[in-house]
N, C-alpha and C. Protein backbone atom coordinates (compact mmCIF):
# COMPACT_ATOMS: atom_id res chain seq x y z
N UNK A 1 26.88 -8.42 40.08
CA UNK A 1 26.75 -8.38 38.64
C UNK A 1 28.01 -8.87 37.96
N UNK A 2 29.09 -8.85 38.74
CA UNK A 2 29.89 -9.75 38.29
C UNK A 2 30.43 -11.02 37.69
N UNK A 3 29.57 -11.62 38.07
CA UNK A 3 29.38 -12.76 38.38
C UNK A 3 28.45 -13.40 36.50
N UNK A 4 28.23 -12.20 36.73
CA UNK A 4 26.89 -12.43 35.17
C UNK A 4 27.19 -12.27 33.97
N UNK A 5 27.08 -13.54 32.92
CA UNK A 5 27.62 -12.81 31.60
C UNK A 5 27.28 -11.68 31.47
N UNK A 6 27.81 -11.12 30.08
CA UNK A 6 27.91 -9.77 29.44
C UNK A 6 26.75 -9.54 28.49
N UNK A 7 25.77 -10.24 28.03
CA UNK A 7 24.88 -10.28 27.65
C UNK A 7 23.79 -9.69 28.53
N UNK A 8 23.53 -10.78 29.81
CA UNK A 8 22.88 -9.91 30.75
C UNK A 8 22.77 -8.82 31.55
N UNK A 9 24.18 -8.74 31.42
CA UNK A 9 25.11 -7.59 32.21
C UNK A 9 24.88 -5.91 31.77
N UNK A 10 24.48 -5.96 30.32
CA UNK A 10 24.68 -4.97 29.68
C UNK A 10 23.49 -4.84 29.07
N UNK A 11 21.91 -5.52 29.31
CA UNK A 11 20.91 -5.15 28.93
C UNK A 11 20.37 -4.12 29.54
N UNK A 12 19.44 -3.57 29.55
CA UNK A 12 18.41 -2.43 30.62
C UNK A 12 17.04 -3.45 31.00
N UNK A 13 16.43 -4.05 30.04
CA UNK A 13 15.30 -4.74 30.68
C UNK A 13 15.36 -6.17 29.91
N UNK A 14 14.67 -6.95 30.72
CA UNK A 14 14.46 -8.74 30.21
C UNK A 14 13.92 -8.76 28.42
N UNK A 15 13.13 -7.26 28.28
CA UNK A 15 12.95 -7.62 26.37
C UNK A 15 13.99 -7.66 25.41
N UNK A 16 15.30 -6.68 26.21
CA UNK A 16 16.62 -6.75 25.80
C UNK A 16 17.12 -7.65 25.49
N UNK A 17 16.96 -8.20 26.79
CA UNK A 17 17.85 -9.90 26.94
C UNK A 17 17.74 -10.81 25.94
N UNK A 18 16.15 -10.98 25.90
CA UNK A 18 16.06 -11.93 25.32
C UNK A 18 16.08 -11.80 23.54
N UNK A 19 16.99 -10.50 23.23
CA UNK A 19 16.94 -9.95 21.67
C UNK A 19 18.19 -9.61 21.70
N UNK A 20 19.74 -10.04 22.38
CA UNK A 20 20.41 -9.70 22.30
C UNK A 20 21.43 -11.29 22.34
N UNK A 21 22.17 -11.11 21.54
CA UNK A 21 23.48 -12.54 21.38
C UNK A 21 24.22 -12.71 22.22
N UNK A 22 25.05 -13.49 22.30
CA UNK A 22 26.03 -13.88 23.39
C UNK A 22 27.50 -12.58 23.28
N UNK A 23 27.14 -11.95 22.31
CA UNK A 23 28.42 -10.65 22.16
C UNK A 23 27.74 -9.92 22.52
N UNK A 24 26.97 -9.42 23.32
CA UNK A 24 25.89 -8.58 23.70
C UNK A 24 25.74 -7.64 22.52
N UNK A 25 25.48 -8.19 20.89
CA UNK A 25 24.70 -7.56 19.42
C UNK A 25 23.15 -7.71 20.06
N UNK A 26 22.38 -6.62 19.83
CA UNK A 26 21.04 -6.71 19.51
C UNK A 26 20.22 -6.74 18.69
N UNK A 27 19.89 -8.02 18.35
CA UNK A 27 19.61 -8.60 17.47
C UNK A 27 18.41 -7.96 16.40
N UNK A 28 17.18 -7.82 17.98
CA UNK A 28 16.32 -7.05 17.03
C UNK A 28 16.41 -5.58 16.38
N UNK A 29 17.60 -5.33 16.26
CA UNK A 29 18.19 -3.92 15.96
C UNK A 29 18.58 -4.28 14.73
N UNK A 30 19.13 -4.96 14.12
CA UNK A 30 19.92 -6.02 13.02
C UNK A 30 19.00 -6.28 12.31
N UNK A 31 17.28 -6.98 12.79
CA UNK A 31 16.86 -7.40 12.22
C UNK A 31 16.14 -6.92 10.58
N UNK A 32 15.93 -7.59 9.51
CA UNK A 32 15.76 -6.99 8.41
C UNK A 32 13.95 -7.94 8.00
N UNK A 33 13.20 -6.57 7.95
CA UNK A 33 11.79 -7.36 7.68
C UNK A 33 11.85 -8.25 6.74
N UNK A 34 11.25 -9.40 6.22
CA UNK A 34 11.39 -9.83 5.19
C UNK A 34 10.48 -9.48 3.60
N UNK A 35 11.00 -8.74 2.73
CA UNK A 35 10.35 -8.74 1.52
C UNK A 35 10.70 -9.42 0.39
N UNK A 36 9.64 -9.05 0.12
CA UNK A 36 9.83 -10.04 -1.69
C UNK A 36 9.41 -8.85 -2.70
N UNK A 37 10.84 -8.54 -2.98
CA UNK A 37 10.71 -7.64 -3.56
C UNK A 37 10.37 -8.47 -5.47
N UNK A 38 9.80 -7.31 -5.93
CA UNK A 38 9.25 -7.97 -7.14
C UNK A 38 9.62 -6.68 -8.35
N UNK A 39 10.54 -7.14 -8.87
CA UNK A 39 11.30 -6.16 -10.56
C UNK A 39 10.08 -5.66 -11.17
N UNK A 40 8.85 -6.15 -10.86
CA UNK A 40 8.32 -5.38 -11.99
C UNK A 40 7.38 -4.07 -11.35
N UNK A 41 7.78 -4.55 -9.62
CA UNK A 41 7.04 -3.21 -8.94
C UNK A 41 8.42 -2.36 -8.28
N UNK A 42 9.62 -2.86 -8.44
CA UNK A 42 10.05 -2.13 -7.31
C UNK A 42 10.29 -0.56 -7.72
N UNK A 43 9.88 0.18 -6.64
CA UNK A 43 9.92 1.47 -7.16
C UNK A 43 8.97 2.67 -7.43
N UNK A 44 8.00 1.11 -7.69
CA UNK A 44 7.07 2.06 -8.48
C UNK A 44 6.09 2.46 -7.71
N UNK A 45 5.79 3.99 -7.77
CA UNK A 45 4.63 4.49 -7.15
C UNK A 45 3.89 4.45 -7.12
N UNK A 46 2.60 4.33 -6.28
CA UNK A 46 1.22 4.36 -5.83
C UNK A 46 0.58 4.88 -5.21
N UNK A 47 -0.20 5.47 -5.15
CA UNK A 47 -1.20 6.11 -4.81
C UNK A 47 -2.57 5.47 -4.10
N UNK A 48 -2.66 5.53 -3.00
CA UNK A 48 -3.87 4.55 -1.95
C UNK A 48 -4.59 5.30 -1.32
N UNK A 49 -5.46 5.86 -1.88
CA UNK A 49 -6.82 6.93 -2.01
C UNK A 49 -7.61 5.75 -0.93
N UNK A 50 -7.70 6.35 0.21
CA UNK A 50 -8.82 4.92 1.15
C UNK A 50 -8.93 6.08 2.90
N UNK A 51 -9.92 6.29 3.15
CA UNK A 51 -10.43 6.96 4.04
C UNK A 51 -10.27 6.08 5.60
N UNK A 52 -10.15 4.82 5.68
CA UNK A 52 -9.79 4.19 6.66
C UNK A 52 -8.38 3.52 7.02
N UNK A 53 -7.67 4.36 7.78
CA UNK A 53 -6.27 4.41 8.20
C UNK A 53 -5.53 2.67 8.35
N UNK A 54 -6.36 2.10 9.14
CA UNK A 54 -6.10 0.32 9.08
C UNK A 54 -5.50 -0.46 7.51
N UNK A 55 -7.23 -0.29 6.68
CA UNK A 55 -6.78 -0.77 5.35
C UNK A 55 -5.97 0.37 4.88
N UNK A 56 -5.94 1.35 4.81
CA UNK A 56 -4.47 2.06 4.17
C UNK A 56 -3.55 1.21 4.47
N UNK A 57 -3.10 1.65 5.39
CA UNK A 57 -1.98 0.62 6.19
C UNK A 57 -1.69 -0.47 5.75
N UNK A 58 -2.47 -1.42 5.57
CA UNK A 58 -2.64 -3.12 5.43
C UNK A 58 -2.12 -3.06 3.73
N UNK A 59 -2.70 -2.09 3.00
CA UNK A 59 -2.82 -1.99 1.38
C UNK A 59 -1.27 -1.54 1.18
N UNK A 60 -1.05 -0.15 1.67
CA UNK A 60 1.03 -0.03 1.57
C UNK A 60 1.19 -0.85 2.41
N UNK A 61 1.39 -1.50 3.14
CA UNK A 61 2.41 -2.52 3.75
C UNK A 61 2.69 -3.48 2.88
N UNK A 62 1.37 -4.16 1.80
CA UNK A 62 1.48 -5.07 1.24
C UNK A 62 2.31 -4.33 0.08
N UNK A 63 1.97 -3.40 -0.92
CA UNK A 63 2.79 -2.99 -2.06
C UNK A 63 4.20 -2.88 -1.60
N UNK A 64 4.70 -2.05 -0.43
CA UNK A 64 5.81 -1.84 0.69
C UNK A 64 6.99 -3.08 0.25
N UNK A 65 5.99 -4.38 0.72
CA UNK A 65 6.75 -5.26 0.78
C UNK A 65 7.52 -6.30 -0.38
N UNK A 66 6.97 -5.33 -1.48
CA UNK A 66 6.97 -6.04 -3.08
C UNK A 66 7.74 -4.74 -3.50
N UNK A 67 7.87 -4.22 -3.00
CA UNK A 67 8.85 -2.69 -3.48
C UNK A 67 8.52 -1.32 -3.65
N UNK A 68 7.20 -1.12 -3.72
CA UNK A 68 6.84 -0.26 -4.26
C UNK A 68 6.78 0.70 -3.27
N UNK A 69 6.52 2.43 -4.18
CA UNK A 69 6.82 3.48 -3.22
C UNK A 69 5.27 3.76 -3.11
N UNK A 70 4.87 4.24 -1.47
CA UNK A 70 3.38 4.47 -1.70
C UNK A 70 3.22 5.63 -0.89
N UNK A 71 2.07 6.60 -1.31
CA UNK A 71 1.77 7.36 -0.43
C UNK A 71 -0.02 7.51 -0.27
N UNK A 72 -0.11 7.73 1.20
CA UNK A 72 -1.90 7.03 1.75
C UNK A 72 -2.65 8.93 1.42
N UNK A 73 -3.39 9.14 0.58
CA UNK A 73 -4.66 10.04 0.71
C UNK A 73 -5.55 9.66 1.62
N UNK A 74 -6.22 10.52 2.35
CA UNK A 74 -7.51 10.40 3.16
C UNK A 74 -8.83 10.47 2.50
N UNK A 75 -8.58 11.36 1.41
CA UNK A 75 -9.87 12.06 0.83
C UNK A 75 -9.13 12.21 -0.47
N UNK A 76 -10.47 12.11 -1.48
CA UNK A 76 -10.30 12.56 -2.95
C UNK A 76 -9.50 13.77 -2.72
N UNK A 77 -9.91 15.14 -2.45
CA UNK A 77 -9.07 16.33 -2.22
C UNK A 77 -7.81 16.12 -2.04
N UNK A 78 -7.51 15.35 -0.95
CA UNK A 78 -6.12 15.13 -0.52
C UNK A 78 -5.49 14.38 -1.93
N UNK A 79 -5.82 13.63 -2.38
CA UNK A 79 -5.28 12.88 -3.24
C UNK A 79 -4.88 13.43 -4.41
N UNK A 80 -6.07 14.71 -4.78
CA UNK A 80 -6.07 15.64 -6.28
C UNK A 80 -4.35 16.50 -6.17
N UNK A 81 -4.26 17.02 -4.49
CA UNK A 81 -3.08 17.72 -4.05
C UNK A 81 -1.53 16.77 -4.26
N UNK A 82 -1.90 15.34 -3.71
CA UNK A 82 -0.78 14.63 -4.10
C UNK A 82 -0.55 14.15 -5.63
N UNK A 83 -1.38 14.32 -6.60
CA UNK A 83 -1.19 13.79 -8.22
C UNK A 83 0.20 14.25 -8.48
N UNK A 84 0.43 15.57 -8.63
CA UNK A 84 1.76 16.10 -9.42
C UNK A 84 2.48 15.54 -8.27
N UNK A 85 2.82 15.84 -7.16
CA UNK A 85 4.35 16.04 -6.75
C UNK A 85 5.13 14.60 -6.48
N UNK A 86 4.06 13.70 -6.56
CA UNK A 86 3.96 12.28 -6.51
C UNK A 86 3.75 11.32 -7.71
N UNK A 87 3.91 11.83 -8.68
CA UNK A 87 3.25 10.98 -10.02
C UNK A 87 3.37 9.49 -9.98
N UNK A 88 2.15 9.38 -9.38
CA UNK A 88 1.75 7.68 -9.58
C UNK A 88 1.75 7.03 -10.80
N UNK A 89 2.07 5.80 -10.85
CA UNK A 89 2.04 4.68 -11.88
C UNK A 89 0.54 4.08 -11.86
N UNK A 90 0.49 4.03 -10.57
CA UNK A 90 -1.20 3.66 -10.45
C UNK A 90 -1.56 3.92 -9.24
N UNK A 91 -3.17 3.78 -9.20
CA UNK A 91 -3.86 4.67 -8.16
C UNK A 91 -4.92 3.08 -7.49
N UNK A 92 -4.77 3.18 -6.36
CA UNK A 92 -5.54 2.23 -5.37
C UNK A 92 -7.13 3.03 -4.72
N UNK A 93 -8.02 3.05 -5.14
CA UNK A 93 -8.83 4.09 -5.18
C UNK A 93 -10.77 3.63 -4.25
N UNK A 94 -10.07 3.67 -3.08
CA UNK A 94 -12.06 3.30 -1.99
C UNK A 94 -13.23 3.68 -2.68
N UNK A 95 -13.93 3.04 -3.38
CA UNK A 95 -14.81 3.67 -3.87
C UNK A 95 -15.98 4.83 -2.76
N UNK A 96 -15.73 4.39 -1.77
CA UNK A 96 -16.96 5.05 -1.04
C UNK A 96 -15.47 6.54 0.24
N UNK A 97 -16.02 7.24 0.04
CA UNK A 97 -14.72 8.25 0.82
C UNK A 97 -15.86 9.56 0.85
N UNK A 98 -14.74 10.13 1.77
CA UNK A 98 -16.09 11.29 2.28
C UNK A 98 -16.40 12.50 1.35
N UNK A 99 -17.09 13.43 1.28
CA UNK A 99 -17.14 14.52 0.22
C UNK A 99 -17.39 13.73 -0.82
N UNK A 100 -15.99 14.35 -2.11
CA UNK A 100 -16.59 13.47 -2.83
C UNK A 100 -15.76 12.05 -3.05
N UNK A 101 -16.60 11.48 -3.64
CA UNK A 101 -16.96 9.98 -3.77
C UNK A 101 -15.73 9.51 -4.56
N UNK A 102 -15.35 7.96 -4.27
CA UNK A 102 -14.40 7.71 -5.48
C UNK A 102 -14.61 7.21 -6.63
N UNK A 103 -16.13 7.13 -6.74
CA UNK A 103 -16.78 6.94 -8.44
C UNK A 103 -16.03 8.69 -8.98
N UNK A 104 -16.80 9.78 -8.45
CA UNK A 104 -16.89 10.90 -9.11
C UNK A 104 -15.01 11.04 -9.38
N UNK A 105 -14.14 10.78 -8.27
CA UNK A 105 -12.84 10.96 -8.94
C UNK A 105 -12.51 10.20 -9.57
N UNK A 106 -12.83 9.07 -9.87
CA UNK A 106 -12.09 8.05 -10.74
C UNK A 106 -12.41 8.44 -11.77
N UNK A 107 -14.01 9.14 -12.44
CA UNK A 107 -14.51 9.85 -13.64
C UNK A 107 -13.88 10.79 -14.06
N UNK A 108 -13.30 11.51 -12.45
CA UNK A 108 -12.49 12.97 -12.97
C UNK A 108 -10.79 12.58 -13.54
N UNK A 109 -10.65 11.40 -13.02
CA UNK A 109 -8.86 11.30 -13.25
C UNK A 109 -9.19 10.46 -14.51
N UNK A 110 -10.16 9.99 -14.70
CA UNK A 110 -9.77 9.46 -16.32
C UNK A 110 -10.29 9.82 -17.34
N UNK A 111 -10.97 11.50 -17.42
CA UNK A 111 -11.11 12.52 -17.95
C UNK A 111 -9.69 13.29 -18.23
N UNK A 112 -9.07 13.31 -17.08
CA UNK A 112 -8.37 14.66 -17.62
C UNK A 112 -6.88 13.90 -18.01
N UNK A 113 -6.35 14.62 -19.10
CA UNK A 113 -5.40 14.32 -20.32
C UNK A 113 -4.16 13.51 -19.52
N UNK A 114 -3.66 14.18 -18.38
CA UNK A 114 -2.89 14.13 -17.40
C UNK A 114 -2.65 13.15 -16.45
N UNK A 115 -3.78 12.55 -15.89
CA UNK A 115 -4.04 11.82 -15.57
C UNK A 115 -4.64 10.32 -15.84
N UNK A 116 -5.34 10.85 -17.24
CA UNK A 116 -5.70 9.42 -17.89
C UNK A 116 -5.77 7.90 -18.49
N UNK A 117 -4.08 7.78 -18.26
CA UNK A 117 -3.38 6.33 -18.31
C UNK A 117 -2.69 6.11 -16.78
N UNK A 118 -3.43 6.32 -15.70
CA UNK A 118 -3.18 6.05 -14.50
C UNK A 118 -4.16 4.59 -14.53
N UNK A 119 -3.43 3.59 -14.40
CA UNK A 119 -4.77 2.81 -14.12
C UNK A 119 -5.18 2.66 -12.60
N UNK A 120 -6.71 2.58 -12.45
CA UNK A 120 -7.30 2.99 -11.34
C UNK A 120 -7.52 1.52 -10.65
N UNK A 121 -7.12 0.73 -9.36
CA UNK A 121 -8.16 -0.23 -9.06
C UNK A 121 -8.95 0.21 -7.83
N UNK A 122 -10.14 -0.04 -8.09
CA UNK A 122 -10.49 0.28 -6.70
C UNK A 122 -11.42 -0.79 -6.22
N UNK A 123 -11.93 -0.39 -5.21
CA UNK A 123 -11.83 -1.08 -3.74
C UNK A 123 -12.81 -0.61 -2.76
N UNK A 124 -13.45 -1.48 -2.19
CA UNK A 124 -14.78 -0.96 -1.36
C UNK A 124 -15.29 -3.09 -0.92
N UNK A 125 -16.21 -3.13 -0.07
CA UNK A 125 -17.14 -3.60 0.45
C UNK A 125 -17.98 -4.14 0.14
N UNK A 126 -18.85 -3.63 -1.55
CA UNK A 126 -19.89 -4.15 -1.66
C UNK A 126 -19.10 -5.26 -2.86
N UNK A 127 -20.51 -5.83 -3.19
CA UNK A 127 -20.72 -7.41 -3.74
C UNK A 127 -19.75 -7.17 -5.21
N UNK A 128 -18.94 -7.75 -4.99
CA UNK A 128 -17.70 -8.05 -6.47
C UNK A 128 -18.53 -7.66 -7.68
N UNK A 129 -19.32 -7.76 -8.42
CA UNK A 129 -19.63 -8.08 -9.66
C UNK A 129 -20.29 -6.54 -9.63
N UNK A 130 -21.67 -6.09 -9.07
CA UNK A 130 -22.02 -4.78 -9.26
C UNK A 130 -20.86 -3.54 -9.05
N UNK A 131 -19.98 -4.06 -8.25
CA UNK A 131 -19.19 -3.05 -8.05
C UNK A 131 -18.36 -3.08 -8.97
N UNK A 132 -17.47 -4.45 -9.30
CA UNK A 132 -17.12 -4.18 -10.90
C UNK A 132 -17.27 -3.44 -11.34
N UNK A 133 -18.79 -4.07 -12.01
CA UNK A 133 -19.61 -2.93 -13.04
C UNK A 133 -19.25 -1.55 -12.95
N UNK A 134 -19.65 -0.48 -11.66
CA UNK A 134 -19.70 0.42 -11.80
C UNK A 134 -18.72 0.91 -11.95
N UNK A 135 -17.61 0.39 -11.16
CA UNK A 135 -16.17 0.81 -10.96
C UNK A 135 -15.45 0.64 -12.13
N UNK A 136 -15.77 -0.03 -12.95
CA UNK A 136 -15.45 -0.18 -14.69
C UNK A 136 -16.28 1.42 -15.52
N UNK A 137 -17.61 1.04 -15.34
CA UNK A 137 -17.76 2.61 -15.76
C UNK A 137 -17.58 3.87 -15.45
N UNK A 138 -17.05 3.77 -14.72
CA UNK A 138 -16.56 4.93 -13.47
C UNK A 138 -14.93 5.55 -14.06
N UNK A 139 -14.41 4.14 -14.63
CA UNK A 139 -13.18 4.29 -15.37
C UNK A 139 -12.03 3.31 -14.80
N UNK A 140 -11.95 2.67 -13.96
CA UNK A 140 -11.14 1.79 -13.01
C UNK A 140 -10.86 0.46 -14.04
N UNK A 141 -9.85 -0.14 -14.08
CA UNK A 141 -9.58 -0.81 -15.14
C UNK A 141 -9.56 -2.45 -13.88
N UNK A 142 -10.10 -2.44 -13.14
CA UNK A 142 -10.19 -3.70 -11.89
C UNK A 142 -11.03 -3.47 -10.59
N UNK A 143 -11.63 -4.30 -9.84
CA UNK A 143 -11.86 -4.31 -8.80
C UNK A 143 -11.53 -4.88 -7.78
N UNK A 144 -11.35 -4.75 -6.52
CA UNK A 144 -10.96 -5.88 -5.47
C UNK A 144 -12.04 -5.64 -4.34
N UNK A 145 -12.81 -6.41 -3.81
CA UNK A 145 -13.43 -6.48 -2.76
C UNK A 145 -12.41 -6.59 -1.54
N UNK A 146 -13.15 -5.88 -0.27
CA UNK A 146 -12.25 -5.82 1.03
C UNK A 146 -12.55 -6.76 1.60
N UNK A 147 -12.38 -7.55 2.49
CA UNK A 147 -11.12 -7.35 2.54
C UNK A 147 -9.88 -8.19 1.52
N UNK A 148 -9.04 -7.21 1.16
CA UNK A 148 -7.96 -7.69 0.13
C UNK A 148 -6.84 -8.29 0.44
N UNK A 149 -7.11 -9.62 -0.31
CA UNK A 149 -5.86 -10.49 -0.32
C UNK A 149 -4.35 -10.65 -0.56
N UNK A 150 -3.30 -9.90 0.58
CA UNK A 150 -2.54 -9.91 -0.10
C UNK A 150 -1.64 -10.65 -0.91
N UNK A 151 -1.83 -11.97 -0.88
CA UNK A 151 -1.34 -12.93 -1.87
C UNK A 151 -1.61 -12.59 -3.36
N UNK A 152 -2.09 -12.02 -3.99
CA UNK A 152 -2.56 -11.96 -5.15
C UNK A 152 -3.03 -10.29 -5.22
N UNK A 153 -2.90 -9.57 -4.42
CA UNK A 153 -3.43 -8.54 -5.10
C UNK A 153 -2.10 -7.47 -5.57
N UNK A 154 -0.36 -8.18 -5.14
CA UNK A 154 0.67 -7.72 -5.90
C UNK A 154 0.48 -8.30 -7.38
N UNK A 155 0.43 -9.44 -7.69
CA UNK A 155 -0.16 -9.90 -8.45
C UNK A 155 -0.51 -9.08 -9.79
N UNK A 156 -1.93 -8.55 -9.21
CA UNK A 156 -2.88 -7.88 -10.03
C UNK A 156 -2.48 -6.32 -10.22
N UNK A 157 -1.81 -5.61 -9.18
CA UNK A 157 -0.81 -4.82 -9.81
C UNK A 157 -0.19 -5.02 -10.65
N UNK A 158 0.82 -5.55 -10.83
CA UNK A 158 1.71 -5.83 -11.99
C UNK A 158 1.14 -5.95 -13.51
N UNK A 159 0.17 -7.02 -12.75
CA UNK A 159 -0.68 -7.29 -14.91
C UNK A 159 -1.21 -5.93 -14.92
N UNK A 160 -1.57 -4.83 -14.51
CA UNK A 160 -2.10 -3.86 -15.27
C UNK A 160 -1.39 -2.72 -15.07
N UNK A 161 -0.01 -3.06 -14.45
CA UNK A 161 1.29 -2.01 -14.74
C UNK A 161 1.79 -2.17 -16.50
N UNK A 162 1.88 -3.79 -16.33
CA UNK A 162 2.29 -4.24 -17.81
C UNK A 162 1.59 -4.28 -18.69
N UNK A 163 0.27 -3.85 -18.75
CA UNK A 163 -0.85 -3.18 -19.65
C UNK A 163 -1.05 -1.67 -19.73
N UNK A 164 -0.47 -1.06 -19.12
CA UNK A 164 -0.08 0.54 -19.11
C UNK A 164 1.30 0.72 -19.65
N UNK A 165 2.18 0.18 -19.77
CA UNK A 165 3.30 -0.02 -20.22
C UNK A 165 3.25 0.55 -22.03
C-alpha cells in the first residue's frame, strides 16, 4: 500500500475513491444540491396535505428547492393538528385522502376566520377542468392535475402568494 497514492490509500471502498480528490477531500461530502432559490418563496411555509408518500415527496422537494419551508400531512386530521404550530402561507391540498376528503377540508379551512386567506391549491388525478370546477367551489383558489410539473408549478405558487399578499 505503499506504493499507492493517498487518495486510494485512505479510502474504505471503490465508491469512496471514485468521490474523493487528489488531497484525499471527499467530494461527495462537499457536495451542495443545486437550488434555485426564489425571493418570493424563500421561507415560506407550506403545507402538502397528500396521502401518497412519493408525490409528497416529489411536491416538497420541488418547493424545497425554490426555498420554501414544508411540512407533508397524511390525512386531513393530521393536517387540522399541524395548522397552528406551523402557520402556512399556503396549503397544497389531494383532493381525494382518506376519512375525510379534501373537498370537505378545503370547505372547512375556508370557512373558518383563521384559516381563511390560506390559499388552497389542490391536486388529484382527475380531468383538469371538472376538477377545477369543484376544487374552486370547494374554496381552492387553483388546480393542478398529477402528475405535477415541476417547472411551473413554483411558478404558480408565487402568483397566488402575491395575491394573498
Amino acid at each position: 500500500m505503499a506504493g499507492l497514492p493517498r487518495d486510494i490509500r485512505d479510502c474504505r471502498c471503490s465508491r469512496e475513491a471514485a468521490t474523493n480528490d487528489r488531497h484525499g477531500t471527499n467530494l461527495a461530502a462537499n457536495r451542495v444540491m443545486p437550488r434555485d432559490i426564489d425571493a418570493d418563496l424563500a421561507g415560506v411555509p407550506v403545507l402538502i396535505i397528500q396521502d401518497e408518500p412519493a408525490t409528497a415527496r416529489v411536491i416538497a422537494t420541488t418547493l424545497e428547492t425554490h426555498g420554501c419551508q414544508t411540512r407533508i400531512a397524511r390525512s386531513a386530521e393530521e393536517a387540522i393538528a399541524l395548522l397552528a404550530p406551523f402557520s402556512p402561507r399556503l396549503i397544497v391540498l389531494d383532493l381525494v385522502l382518506p376519512q375525510l376528503s379534501g373537498l370537505a377540508l378545503a370547505e372547512q379551512l375556508t370557512r373558518d376566520p383563521a384559516t381563511g386567506d390560506i390559499p388552497i391549491i389542490a391536486t388529484s388525478l382527475f380531468s383538469a377542468q371538472d376538477a377545477a370546477d369543484i376544487a374552486r367551489d370547494a374554496g381552492c383558489v387553483d388546480y393542478v392535475r398529477k402528475p405535477i410539473d415541476p417547472s411551473t408549478f413554483a411558478r404558480l405558487l408565487r402568483d397566488h402568494l402575491g395575491r394573498a399578499k
